[in-house]
C-alpha atoms as a PDB file:
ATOM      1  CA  UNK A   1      25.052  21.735 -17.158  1.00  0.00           C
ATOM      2  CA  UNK A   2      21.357  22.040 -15.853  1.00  0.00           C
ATOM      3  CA  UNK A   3      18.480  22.129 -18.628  1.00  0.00           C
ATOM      4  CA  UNK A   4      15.001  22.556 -16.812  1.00  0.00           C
ATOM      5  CA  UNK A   5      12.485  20.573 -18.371  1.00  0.00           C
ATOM      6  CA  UNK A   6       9.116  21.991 -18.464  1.00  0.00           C
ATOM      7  CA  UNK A   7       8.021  20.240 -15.249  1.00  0.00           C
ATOM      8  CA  UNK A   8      10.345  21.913 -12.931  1.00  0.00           C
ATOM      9  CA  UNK A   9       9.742  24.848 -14.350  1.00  0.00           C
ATOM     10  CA  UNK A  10       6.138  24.878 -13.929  1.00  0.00           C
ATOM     11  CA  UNK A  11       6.598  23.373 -10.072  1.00  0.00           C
ATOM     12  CA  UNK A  12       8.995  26.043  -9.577  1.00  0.00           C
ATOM     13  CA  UNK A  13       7.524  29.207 -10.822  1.00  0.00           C
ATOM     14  CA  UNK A  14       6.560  31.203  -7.890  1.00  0.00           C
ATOM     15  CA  UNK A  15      10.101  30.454  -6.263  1.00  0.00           C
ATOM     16  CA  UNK A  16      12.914  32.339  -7.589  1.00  0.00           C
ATOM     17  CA  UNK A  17      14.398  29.345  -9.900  1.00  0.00           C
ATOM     18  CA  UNK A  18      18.023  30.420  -9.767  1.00  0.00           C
ATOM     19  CA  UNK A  19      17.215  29.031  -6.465  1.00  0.00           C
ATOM     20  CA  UNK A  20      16.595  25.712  -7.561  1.00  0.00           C
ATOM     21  CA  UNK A  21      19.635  25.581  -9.717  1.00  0.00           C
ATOM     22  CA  UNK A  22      22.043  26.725  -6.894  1.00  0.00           C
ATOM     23  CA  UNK A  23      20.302  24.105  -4.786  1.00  0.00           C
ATOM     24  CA  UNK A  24      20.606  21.395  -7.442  1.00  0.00           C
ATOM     25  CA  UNK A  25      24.158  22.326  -8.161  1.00  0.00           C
ATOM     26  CA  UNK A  26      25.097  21.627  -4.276  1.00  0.00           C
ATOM     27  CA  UNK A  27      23.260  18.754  -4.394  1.00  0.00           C
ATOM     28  CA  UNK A  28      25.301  17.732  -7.721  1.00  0.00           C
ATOM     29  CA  UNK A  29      28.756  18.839  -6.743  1.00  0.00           C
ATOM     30  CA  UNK A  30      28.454  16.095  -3.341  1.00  0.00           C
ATOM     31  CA  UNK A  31      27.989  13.233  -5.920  1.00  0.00           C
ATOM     32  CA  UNK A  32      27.919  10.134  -3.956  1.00  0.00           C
ATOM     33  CA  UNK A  33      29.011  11.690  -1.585  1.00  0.00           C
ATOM     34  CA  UNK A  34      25.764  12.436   0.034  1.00  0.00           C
ATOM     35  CA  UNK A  35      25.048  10.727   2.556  1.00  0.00           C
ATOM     36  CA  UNK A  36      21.345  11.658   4.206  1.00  0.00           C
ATOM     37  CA  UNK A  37      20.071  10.716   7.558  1.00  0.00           C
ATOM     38  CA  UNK A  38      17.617   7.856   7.393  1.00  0.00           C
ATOM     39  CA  UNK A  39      14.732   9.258   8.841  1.00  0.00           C
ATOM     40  CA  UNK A  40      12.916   7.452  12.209  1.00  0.00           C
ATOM     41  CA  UNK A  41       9.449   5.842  11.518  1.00  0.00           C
ATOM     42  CA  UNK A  42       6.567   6.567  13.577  1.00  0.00           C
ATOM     43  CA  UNK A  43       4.774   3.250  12.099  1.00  0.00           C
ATOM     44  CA  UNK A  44       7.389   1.437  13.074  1.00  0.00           C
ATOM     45  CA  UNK A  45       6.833   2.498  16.330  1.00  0.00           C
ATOM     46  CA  UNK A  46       3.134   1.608  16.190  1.00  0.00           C
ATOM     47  CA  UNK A  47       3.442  -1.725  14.218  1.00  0.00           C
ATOM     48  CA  UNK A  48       6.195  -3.013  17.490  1.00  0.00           C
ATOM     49  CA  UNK A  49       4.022  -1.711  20.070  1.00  0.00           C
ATOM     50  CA  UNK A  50       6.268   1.105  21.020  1.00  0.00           C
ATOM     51  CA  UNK A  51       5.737   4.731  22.083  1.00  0.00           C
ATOM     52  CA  UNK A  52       6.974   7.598  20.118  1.00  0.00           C
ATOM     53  CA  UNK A  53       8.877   9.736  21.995  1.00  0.00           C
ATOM     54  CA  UNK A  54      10.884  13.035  21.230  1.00  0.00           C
ATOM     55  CA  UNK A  55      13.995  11.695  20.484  1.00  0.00           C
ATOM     56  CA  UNK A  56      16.009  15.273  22.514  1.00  0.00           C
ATOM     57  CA  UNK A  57      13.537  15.387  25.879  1.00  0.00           C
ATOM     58  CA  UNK A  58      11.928  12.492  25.621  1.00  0.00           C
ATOM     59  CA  UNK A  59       8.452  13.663  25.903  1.00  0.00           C
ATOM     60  CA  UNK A  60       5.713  11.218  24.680  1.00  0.00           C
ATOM     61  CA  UNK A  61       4.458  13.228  20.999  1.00  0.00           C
ATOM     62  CA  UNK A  62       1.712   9.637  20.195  1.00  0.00           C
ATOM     63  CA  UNK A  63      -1.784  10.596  20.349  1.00  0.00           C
ATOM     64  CA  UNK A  64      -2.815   7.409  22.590  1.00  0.00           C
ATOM     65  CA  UNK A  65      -3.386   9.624  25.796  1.00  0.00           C
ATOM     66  CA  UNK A  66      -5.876  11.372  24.073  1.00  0.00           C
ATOM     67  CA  UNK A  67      -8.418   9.750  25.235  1.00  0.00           C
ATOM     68  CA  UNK A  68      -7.705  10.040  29.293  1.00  0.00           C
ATOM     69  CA  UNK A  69      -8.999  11.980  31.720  1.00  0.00           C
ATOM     70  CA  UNK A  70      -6.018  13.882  32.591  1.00  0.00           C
ATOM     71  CA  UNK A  71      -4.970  17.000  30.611  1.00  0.00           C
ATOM     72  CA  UNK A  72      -2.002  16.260  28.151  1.00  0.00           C
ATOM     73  CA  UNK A  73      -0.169  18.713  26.149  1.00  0.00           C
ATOM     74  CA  UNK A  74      -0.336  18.072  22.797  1.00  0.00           C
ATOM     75  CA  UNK A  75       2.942  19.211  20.684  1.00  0.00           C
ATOM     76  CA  UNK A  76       3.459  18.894  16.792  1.00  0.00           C
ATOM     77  CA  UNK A  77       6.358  16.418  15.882  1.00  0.00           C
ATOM     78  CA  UNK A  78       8.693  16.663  13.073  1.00  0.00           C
ATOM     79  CA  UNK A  79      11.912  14.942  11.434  1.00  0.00           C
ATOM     80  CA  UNK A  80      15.321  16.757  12.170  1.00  0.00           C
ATOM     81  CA  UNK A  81      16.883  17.199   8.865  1.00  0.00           C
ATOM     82  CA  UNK A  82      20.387  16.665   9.899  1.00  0.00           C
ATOM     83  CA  UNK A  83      19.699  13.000  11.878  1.00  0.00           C
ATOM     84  CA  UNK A  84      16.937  12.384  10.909  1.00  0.00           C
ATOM     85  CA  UNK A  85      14.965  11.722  14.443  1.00  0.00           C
ATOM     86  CA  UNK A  86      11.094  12.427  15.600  1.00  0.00           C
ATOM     87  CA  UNK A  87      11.157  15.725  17.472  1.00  0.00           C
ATOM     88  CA  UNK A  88       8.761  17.866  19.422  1.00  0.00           C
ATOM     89  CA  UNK A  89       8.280  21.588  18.670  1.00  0.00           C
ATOM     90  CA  UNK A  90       9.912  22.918  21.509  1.00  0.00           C
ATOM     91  CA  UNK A  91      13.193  20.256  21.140  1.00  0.00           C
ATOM     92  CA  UNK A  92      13.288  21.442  16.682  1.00  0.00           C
ATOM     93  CA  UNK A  93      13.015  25.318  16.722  1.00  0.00           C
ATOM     94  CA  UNK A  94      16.194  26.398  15.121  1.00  0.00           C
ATOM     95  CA  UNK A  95      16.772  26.496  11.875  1.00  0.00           C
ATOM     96  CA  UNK A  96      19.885  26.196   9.665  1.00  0.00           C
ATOM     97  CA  UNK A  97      21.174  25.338   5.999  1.00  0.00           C
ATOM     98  CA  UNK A  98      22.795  21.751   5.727  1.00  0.00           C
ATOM     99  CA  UNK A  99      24.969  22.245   2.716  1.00  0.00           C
ATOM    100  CA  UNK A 100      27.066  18.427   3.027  1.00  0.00           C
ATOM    101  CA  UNK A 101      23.417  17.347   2.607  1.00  0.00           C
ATOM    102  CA  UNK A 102      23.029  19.885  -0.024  1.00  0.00           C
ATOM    103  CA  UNK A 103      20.624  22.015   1.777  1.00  0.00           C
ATOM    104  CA  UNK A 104      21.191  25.591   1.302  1.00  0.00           C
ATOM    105  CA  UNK A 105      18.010  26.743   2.325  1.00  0.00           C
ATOM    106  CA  UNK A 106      17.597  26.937   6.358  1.00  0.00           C
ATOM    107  CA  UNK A 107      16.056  23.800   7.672  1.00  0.00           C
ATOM    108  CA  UNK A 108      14.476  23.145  11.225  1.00  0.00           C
ATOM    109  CA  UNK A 109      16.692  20.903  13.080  1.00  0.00           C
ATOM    110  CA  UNK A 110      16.928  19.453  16.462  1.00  0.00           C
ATOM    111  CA  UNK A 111      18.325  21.099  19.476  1.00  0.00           C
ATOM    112  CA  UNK A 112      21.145  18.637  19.601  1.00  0.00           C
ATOM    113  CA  UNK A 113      22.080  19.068  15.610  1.00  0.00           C
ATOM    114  CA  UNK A 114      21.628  22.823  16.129  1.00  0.00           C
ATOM    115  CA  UNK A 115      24.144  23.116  19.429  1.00  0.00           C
ATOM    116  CA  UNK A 116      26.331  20.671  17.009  1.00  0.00           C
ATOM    117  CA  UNK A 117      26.586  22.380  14.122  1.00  0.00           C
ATOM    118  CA  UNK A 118      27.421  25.585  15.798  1.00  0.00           C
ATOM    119  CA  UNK A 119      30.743  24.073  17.530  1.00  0.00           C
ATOM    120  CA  UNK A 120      31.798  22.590  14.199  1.00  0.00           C
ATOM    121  CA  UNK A 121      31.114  26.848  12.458  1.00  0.00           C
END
């Protein structure tokens, strides 16, 4: 049984709240279960020196070139949602649901999760 407190009702107004119940109910029904990726750190990159680098093509995504003569393409880097790694735009543009992680909802995922996930359909 789900009982909405007035919190998540109020947060969750403008979405369609059975929504939010399915998604809590998957979330629920894995119990322990659920096992999330542990998503990669970008200061722990920093703090060790290190360059952060899309984890599928390898392409530097850091903002220390910025600063160089030479013309460097800037891309936007996210987290995968199935493993969890630093990805550039171009490596993340699927999208998919993730329901052993209780995601119903399509998510963007990498490349590599994406090509993955469609052998194991």
């Amino acid at each position: 049984r789900i009982i909405a407190s007035d919190s998540l009702v109020s947060d969750h107004w403008m979405k369609k709240i059975h929504v939010v119940f399915r998604n809590v109910r998957a979330v629920r029904a894995l119990g322990d279960g659920l096992n999330p990726p542990v998503w990669q750190s970008v200061v722990d990159h920093r703090s060790q020196g290190m360059y952060v680098n899309c984890g599928v093509c390898n392409y530097f995504v850091g903002w220390m070139h910025t600063g160089e003569s030479e013309a460097v393409e800037v891309r936007a880097t996210h987290h995968c949602f199935s493993c969890g790694r630093i990805v550039c735009t171009r490596c993340s543009m699927e999208r998919c649901p993730l329901p052993e992680l209780g995601i119903l909802n399509p998510v963007r995922v990498c490349d590599v999760c994406y090509s993955r996930l469609n052998l194991e359909a």
